[in-house]
Structure formats: structure tokens, C-alpha cells
C-alpha atoms as a PDB file:
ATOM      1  CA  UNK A   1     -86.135 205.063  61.532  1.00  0.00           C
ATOM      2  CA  UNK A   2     -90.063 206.098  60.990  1.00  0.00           C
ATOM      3  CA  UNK A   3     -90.376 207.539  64.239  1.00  0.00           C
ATOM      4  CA  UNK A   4     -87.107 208.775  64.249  1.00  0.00           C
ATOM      5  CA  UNK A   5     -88.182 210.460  60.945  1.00  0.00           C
ATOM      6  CA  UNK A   6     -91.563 211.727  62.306  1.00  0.00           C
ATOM      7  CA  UNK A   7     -90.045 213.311  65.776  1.00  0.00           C
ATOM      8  CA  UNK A   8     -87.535 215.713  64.031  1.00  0.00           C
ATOM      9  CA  UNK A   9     -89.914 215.788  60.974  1.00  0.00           C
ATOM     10  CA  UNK A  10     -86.681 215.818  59.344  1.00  0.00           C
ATOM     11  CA  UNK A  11     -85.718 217.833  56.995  1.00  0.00           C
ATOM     12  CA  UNK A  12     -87.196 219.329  54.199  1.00  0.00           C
ATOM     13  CA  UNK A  13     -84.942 220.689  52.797  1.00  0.00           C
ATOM     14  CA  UNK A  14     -84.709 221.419  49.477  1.00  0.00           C
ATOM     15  CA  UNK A  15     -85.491 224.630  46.925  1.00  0.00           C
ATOM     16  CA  UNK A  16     -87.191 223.610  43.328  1.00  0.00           C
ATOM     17  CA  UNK A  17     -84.682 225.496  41.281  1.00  0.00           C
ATOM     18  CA  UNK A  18     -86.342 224.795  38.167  1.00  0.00           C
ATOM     19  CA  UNK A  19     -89.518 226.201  36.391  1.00  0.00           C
ATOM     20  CA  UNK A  20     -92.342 224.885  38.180  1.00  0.00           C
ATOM     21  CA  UNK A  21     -94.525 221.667  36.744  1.00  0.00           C
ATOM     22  CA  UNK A  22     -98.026 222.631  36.140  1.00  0.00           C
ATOM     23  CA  UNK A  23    -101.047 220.216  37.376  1.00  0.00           C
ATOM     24  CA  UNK A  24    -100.811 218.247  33.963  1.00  0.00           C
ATOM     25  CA  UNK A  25     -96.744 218.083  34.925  1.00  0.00           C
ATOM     26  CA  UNK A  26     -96.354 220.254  32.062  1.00  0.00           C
ATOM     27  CA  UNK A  27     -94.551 223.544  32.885  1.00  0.00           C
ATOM     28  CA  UNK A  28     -96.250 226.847  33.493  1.00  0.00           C
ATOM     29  CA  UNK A  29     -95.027 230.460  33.150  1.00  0.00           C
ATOM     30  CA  UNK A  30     -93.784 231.666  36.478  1.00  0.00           C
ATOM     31  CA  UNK A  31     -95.754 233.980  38.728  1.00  0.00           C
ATOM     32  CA  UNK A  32     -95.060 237.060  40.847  1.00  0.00           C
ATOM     33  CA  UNK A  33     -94.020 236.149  43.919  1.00  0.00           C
ATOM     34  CA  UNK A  34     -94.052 238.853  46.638  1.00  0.00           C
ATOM     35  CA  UNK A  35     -91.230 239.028  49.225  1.00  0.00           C
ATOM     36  CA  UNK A  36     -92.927 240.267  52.139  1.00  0.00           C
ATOM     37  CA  UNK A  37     -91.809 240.488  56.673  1.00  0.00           C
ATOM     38  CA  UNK A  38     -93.945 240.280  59.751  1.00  0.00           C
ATOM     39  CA  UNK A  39     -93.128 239.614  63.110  1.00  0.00           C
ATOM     40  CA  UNK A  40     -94.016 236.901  65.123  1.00  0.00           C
ATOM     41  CA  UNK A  41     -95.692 236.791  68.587  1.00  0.00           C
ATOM     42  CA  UNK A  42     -91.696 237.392  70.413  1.00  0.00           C
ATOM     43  CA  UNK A  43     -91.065 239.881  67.593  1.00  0.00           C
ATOM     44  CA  UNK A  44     -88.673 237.916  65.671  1.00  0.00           C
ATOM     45  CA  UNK A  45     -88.943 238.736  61.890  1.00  0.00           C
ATOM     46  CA  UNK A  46     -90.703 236.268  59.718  1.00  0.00           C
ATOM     47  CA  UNK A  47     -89.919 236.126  55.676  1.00  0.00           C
ATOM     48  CA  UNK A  48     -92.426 234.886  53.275  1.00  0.00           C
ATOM     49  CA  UNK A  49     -92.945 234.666  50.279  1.00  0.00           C
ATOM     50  CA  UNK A  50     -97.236 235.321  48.948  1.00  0.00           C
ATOM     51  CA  UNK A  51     -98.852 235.521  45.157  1.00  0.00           C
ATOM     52  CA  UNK A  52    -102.183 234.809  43.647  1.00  0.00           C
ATOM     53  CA  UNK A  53    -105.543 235.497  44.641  1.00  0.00           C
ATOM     54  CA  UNK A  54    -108.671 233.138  45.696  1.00  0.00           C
ATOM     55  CA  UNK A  55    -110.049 231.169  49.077  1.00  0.00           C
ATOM     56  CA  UNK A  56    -109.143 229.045  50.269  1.00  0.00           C
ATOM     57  CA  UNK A  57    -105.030 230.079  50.396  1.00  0.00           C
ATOM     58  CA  UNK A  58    -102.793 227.450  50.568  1.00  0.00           C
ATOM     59  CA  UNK A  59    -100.300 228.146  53.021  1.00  0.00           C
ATOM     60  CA  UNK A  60     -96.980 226.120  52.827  1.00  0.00           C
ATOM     61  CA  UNK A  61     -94.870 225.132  55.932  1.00  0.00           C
ATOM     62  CA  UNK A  62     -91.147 223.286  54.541  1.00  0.00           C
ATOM     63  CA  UNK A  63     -89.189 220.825  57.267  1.00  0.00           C
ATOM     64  CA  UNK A  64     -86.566 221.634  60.302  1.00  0.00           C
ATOM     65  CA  UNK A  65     -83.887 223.329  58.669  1.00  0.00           C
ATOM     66  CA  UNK A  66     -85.169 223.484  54.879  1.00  0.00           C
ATOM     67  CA  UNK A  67     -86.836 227.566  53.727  1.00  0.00           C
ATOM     68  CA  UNK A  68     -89.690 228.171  51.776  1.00  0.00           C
ATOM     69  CA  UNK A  69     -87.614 228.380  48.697  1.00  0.00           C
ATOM     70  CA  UNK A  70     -88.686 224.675  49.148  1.00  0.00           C
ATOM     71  CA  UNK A  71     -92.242 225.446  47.688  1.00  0.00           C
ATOM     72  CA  UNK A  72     -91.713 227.306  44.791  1.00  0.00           C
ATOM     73  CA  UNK A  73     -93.079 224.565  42.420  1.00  0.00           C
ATOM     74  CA  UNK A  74     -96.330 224.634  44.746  1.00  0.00           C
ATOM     75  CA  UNK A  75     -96.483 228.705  44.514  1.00  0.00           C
ATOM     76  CA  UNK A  76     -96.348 229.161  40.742  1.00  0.00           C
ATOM     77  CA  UNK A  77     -98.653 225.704  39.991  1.00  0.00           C
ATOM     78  CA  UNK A  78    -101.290 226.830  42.259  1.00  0.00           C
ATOM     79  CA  UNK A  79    -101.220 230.873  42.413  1.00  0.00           C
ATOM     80  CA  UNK A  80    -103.816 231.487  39.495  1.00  0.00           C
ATOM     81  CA  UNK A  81    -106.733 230.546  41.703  1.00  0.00           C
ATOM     82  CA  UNK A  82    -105.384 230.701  45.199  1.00  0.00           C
ATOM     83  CA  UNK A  83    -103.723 232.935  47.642  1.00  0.00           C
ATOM     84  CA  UNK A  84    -100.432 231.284  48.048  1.00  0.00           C
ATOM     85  CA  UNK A  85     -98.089 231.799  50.816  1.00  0.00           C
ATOM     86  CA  UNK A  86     -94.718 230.072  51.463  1.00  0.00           C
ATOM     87  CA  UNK A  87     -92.658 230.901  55.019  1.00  0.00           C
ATOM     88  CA  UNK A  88     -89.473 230.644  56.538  1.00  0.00           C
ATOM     89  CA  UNK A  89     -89.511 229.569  60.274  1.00  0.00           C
ATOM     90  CA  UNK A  90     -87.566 231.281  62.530  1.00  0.00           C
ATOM     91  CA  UNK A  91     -83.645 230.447  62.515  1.00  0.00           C
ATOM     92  CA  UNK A  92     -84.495 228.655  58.469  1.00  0.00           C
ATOM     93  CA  UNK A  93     -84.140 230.901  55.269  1.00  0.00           C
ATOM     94  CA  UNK A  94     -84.118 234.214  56.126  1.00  0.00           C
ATOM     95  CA  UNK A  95     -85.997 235.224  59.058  1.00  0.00           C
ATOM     96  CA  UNK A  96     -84.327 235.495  62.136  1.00  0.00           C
ATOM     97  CA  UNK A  97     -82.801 233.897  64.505  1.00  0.00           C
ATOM     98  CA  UNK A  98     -82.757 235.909  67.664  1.00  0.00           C
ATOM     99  CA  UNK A  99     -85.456 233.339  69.841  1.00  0.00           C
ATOM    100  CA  UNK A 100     -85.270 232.443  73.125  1.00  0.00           C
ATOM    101  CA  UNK A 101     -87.870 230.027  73.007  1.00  0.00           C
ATOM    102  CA  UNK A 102     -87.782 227.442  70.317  1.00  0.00           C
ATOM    103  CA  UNK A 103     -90.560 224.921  69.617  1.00  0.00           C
ATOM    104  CA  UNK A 104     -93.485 223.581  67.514  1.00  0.00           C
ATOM    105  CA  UNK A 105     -95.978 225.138  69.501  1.00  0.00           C
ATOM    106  CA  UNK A 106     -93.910 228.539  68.647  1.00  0.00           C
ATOM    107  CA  UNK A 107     -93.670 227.379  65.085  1.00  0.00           C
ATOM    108  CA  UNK A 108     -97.459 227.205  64.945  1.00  0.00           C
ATOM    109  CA  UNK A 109     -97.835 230.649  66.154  1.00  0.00           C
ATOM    110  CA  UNK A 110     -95.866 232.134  63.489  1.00  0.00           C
ATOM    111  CA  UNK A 111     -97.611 230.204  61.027  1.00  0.00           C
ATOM    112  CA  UNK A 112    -100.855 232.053  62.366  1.00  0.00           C
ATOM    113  CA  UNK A 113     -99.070 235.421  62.668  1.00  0.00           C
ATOM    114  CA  UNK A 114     -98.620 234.519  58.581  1.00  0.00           C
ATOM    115  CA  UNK A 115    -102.372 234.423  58.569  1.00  0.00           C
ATOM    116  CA  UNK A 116    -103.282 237.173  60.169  1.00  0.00           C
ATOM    117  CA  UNK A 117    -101.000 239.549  58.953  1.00  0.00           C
ATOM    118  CA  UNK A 118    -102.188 238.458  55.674  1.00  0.00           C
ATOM    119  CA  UNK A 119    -105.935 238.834  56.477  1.00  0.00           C
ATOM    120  CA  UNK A 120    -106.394 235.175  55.304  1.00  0.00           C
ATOM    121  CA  UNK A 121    -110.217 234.393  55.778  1.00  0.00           C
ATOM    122  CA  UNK A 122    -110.355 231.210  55.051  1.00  0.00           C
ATOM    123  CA  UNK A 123    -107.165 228.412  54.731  1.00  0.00           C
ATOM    124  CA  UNK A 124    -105.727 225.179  54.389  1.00  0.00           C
ATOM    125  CA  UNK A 125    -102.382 224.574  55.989  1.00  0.00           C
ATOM    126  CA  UNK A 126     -99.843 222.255  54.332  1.00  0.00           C
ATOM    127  CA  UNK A 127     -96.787 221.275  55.994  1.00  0.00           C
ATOM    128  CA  UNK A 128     -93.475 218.923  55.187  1.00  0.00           C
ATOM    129  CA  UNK A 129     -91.724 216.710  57.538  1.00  0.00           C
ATOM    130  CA  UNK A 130     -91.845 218.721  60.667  1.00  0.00           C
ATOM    131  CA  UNK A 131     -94.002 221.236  59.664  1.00  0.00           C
ATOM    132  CA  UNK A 132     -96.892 218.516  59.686  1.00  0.00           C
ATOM    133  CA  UNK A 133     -97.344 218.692  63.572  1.00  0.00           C
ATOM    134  CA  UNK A 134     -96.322 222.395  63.034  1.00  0.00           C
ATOM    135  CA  UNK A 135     -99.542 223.135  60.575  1.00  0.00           C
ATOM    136  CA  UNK A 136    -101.683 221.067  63.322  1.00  0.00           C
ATOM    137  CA  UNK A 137    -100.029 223.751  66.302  1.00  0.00           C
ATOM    138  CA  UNK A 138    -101.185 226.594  63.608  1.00  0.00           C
ATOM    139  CA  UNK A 139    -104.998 225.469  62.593  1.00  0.00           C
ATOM    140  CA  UNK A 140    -106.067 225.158  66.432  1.00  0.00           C
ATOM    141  CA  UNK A 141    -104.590 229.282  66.918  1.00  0.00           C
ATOM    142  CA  UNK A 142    -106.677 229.645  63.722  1.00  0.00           C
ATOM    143  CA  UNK A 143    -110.493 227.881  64.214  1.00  0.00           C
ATOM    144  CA  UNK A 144    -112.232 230.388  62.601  1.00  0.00           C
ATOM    145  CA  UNK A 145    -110.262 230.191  59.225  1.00  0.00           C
ATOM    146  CA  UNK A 146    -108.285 226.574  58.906  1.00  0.00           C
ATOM    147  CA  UNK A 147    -110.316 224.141  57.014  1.00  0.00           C
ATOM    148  CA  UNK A 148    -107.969 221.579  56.853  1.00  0.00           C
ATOM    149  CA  UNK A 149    -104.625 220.269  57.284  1.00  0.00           C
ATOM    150  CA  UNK A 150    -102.266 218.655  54.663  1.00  0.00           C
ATOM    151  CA  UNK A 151     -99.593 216.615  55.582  1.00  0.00           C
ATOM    152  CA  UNK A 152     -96.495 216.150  53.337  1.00  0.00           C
ATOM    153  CA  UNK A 153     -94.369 212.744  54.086  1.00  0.00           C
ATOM    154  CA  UNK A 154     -95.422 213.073  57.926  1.00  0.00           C
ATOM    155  CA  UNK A 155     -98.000 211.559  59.984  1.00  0.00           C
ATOM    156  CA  UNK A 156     -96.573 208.080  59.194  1.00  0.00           C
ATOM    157  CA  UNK A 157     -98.011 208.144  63.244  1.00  0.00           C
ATOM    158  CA  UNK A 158     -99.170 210.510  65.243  1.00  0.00           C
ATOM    159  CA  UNK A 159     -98.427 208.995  68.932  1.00  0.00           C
ATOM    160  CA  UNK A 160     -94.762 209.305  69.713  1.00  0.00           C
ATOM    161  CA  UNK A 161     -92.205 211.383  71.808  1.00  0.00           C
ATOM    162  CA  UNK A 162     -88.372 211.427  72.513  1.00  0.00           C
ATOM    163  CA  UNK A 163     -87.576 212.086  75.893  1.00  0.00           C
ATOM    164  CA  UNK A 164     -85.665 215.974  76.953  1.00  0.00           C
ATOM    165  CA  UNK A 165     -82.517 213.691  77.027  1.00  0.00           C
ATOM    166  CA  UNK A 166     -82.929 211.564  73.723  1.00  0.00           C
ATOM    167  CA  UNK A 167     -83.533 215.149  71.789  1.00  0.00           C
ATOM    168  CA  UNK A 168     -80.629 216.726  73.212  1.00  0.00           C
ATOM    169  CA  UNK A 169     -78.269 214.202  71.980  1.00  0.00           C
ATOM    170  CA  UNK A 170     -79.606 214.389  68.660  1.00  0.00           C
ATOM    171  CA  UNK A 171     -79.077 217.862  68.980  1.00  0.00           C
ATOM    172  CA  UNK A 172     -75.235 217.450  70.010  1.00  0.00           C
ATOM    173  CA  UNK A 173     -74.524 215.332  67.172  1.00  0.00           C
ATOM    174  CA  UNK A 174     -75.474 218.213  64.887  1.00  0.00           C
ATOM    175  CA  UNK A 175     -73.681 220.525  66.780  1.00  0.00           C
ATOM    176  CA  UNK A 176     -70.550 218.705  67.071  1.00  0.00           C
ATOM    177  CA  UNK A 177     -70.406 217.846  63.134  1.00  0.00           C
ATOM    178  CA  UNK A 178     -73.313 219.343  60.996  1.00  0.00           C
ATOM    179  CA  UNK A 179     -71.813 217.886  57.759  1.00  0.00           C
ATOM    180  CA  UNK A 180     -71.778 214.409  58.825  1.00  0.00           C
ATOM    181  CA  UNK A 181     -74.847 214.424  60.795  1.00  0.00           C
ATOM    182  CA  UNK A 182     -76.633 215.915  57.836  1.00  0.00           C
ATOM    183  CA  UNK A 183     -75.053 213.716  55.343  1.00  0.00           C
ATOM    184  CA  UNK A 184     -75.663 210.409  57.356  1.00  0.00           C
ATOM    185  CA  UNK A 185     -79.669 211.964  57.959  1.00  0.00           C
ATOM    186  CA  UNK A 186     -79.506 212.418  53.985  1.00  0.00           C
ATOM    187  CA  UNK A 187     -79.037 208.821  53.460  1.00  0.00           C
ATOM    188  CA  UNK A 188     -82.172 207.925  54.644  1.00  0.00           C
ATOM    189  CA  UNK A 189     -84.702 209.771  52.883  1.00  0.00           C
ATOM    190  CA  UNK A 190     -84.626 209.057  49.470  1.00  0.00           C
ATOM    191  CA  UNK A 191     -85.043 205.459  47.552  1.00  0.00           C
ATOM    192  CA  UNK A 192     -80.903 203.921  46.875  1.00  0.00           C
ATOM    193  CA  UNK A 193     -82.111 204.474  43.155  1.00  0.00           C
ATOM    194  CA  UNK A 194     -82.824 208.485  43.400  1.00  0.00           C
ATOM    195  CA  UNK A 195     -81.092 211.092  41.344  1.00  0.00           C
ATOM    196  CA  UNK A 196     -77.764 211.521  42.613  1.00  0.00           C
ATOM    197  CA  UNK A 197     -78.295 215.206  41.602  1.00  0.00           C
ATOM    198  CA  UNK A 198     -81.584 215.623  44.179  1.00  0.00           C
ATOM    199  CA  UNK A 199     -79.827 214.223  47.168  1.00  0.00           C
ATOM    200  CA  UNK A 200     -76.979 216.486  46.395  1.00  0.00           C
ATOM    201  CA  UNK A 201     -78.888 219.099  46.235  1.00  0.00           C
ATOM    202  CA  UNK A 202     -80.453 218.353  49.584  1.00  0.00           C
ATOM    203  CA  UNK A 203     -77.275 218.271  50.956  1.00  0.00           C
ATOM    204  CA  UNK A 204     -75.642 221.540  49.543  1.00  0.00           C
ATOM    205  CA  UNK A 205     -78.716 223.203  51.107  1.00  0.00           C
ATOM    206  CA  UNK A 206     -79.176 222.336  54.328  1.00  0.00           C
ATOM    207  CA  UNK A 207     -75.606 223.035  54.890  1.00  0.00           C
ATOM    208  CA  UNK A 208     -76.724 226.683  54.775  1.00  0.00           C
ATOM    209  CA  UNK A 209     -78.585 226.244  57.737  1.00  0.00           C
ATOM    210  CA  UNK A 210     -77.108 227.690  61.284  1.00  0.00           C
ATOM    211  CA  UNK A 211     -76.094 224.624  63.017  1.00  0.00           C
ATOM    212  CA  UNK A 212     -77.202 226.693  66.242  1.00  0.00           C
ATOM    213  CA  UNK A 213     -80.040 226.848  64.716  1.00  0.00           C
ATOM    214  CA  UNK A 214     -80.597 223.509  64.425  1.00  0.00           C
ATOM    215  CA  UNK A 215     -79.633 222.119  67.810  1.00  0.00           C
ATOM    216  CA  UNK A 216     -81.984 224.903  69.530  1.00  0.00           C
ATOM    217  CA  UNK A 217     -84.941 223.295  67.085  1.00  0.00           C
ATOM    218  CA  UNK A 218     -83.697 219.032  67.629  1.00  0.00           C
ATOM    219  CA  UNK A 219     -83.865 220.178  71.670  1.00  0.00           C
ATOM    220  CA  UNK A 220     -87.037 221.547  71.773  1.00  0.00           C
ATOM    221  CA  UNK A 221     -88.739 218.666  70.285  1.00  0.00           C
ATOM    222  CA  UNK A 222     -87.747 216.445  73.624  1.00  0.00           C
ATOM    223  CA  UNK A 223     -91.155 216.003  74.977  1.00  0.00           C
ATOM    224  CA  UNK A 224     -93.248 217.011  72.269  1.00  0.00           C
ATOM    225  CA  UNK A 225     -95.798 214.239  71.265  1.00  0.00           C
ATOM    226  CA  UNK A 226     -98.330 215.632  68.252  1.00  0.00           C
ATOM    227  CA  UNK A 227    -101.011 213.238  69.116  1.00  0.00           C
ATOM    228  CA  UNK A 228    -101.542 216.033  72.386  1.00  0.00           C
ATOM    229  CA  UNK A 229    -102.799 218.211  69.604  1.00  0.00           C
ATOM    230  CA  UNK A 230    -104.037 216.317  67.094  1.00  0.00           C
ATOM    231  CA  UNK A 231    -106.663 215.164  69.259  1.00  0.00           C
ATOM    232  CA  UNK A 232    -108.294 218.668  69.579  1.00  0.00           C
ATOM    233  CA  UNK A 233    -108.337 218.652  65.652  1.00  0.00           C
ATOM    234  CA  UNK A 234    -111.771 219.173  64.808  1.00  0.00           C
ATOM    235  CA  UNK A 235    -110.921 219.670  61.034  1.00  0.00           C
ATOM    236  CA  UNK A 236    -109.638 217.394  58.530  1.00  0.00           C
ATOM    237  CA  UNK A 237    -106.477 215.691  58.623  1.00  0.00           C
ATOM    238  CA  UNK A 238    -104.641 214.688  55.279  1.00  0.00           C
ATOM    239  CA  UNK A 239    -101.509 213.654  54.292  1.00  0.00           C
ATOM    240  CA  UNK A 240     -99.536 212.711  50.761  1.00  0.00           C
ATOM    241  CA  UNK A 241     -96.630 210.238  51.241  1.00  0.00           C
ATOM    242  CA  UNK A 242     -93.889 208.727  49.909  1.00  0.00           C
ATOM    243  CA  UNK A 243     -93.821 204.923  50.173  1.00  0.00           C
ATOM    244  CA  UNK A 244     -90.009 204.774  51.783  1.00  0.00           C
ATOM    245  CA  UNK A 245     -91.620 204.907  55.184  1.00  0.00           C
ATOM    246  CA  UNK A 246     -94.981 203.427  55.447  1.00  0.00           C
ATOM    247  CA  UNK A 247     -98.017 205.046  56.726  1.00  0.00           C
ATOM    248  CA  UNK A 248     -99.448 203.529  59.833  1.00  0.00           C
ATOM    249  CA  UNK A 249    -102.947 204.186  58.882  1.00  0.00           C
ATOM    250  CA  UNK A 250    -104.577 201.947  61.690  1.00  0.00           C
ATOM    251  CA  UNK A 251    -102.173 203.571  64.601  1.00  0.00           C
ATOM    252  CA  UNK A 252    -103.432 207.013  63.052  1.00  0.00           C
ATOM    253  CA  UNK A 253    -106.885 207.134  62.914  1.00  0.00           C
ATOM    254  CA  UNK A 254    -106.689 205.893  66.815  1.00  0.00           C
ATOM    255  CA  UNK A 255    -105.858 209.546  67.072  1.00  0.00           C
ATOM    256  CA  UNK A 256    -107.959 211.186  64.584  1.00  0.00           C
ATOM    257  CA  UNK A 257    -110.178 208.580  62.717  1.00  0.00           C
ATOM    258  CA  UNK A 258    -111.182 211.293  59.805  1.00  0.00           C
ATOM    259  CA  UNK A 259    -107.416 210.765  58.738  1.00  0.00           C
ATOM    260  CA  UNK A 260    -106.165 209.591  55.091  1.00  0.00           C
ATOM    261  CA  UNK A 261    -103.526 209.754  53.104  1.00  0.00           C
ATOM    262  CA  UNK A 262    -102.055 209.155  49.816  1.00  0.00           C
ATOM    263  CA  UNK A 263     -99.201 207.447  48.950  1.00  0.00           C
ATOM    264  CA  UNK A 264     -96.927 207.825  45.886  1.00  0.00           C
ATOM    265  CA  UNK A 265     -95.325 204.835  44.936  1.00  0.00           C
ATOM    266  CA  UNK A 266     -91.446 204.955  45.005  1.00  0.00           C
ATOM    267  CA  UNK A 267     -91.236 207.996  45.991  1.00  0.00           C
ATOM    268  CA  UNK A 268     -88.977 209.510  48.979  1.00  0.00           C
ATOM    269  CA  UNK A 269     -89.331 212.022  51.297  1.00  0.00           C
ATOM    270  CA  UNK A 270     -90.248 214.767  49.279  1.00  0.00           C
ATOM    271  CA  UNK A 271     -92.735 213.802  47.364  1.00  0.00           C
ATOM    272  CA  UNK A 272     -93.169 217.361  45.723  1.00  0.00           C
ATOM    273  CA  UNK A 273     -89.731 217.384  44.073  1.00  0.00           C
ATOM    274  CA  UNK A 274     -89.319 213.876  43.158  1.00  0.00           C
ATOM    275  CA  UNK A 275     -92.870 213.597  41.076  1.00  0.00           C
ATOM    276  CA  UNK A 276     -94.435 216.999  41.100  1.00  0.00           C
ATOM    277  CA  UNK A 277     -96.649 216.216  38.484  1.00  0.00           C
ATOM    278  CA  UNK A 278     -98.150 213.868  40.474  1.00  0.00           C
ATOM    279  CA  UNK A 279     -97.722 215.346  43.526  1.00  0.00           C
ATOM    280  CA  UNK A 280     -99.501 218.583  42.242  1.00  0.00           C
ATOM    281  CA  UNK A 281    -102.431 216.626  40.969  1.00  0.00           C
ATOM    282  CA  UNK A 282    -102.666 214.629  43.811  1.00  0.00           C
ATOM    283  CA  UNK A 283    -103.401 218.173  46.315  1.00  0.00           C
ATOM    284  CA  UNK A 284    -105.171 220.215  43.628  1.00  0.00           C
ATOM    285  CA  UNK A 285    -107.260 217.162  44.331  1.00  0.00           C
ATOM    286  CA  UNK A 286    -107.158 217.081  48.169  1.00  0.00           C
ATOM    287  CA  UNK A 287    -107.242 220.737  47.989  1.00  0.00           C
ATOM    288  CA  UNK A 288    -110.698 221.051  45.971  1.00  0.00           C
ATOM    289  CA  UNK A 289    -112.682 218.182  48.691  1.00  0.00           C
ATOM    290  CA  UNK A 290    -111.471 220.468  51.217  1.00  0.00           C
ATOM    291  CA  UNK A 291    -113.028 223.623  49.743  1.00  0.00           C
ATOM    292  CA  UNK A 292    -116.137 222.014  49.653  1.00  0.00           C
END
């Protein structure tokens, strides 16, 4: 189930609908958040969301089939001393959908289009579930400007693939019933003692999601093994995990031996909803080593 969990990066999925905890976990007033396009490299039209000022920004990548409604909590608890920017990936949220070429490697390049349209100098690159290896595919398109990646509940490992064949039947099973498939995928991230309400919640939302969408993302990844590029990392690697799946720190650092993480004890697979008091404190901290 870890690997199985890192491949599809799966899922993060859900929006923080609630006022945003502040790095003490107290809440904060809410910020304003721009709503802002560009296209990416094939010209399909990316949606993001951007607010604050200050280097480095903190650009936030969510999980296959969540939207960067997912970050909000991150946008208005760090915005008053850093350029914030939250996307939607193609076919998530709402940018489009019209690719013809689906995969992380094209995920990474509209993370960078992101970048550039924004005139981002100097970044660190924070990514969810999938959009771990996804913010790795963006900092090497970036190596004048990404000073590190951040890792949210990924990089349990780095060194695994599914084969074309294994990915395309994950692929059918959303496709042939999105509700089940999503529900029985549901199941497995979170502790059996999380709020009924959060899981839900994760639920209701990535039932929004095109299941189209999401078969042309699950067969892309057949193939795909991020330890390819995580090998021509030459900036730091991070990561801040739940304990449901442990973090292979030994199998890691194989790949990239500057890698660490840390973990938040009973905590699922989104670390950022469950505790984000903690989980705030816990990258303001990450975020401010990195800066240095």
C-alpha cells in the first residue's frame, strides 16, 4: 500500500474550508488572494491562485485529482512575508483539460510556467502526494531559482515504478466506477480514528474531479520512476509526513543522501488539514533553513 500510495501520489484532495490556523495554530485574518491564468508550455490554461510579498515564494503543488483550493490554510498563514502561490494542474480545479499529453514531467513544466509567468526569483517548491515527484520535475526546469523542495506525505521512497500495464488498470478501475474506486482509495489514507467529517469531505471533493481526467493522469504514471530525477537534484530534498505510512529513510537517502523528513505522529495523509498548527510550524521551520 506505500508504494501503491507513492506511484499515484494519491490524492490530495481536499479544500481547507475554514479560516486558516496561524503558525501558533491560532487563527489569522484572511488575506487577498489573487485569481490569476497562464498557459502552459501546450497552451492549456493554468488557474492559480497568488498573494503576499517576500523571497523566497512558496509555491504549493496539491495531489492527482485534488485543486489548489487544497492550500488555502498554507496561503493565508504564510502570505505576510512570502509570495504565495497555489495551482491547479491541468484536468484538477479549474484549468483545463484539453491535453494530449499527460504526465509528471508535463506537470513539472506547468509548475515552472507558474514561475515564470510570475517572475519568481527565487523559490521553494512544496508538493502533496503526487505533486512531490511533480515539484522535483519543476525545480530541475527551474536551477536558477528553486532552492529547495518540500515534500508533503510523499517520498516514503523514491525508487519505484508500475509497469504501462499495471497503471492502466488502475486507470480502468477509475474509469469504470469513480465512486467506488475513490471511496475504497479513501479508506486508506487516514488513521480508523479520523474525523468522520474530514474523510467525507475528501470524498465529496474528489468526486468533482473528471473521471477522464483521472484515468489520462493514473496512465501516464506507468513507467515513471522519480528516483530518474531525483538523482539530478542538486538542491535540498525535504519532506513532512504523516506516520500512517512510514518513511523509508535508509532506502531514500540511497537516492539523495541530503534527504530528511519530519514526521507527525498520528497523523494521515494530509498532514496540513489534520494538524495545521503543527504542520504550519513544522515548514515555517523547514522553510526558514532553506532561506538561509
Amino acid at each position: 500500500m506505500r508504494n501503491l500510495l507513492a506511484v499515484f501520489g494519491i490524492i490530495a484532495v481536499i479544500a481547507m474550508g475554514a479560516a486558516a490556523a496561524s503558525l501558533m495554530g491560532q487563527e489569522e485574518p484572511l488575506v487577498k488572494i489573487e485569481k490569476k491564468t497562464c498557459p502552459a508550455p501546450d497552451g492549456v490554461k493554468i488557474v492559480y491562485s497568488a498573494a503576499g510579498k517576500g523571497e523566497p515564494a512558496l509555491v504549493f503543488i496539491h495531489g492527482g485529482l485534488a485543486n489548489r483550493g487544497f492550500w488555502e490554510g498554507q496561503i493565508n498563514a504564510f502570505a505576510d512575508r512570502h509570495r504565495v502561490i497555489a495551482l491547479d494542474l491541468p484536468g484538477h480545479g479549474a484549468s483545463g483539460v484539453n491535453r494530449k499529453k499527460w504526465g509528471l514531467p508535463e506537470f513539472g513544466a506547468d509548475v515552472a510556467a507558474v514561475c515564470e509567468a510570475e517572475k519568481l526569483n527565487k523559490v521553494i517548491i512544496i508538493g502533496n502526494s503526487l505533486g512531490g515527484p511533480v515539484a522535483i520535475e519543476a525545480a530541475l526546469l527551474l536551477p536558477e531559482k528553486a532552492v529547495g523542495v518540500i515534500g508533503v506525505d510523499t517520498f516514503q521512497s523514491l525508487d519505484y515504478s508500475y509497469t504501462p500495464e499495471q497503471a492502466r488498470q488502475k486507470a480502468e478501475a477509475f474509469r469504470n466506477d469513480y465512486a467506488d474506486a475513490m471511496k475504497q482509495m479513501v479508506k486508506g489514507l487516514f488513521h480508523k480514528d479520523a474525523d468522520p467529517a474530514l474523510i467525507a469531505d475528501a470524498e465529496r471533493r474528489m468526486a468533482k474531479t473528471s473521471p477522464e481526467a483521472a484515468y489520462q493522469m493514473f496512465v501516464s504514471l506507468g513507467g515513471y520512476n522519480p528516483a530518474d530525477s531525483a538523482r539530478k537534484l542538486t538542491i535540498p530534498l525535504r519532506s513532512i509526513n504523516g506516520d500512517l505510512y512510514p518513511t523509508d529513510f535508509k532506502a531514500v537517502r540511497r537516492i539523495k543522501p541530503d534527504f530528511d523528513a519530519v514526521i507527525m505522529a498520528h497523523t494521515g495523509h494530509y498532514p496540513m488539514l489534520e494538524l495545521p498548527g503543527e504542520f504550519n510550524r513544522n515548514l515555517a521551520e523547514i522553510v526558514a533553513r532553506l532561506s538561509k
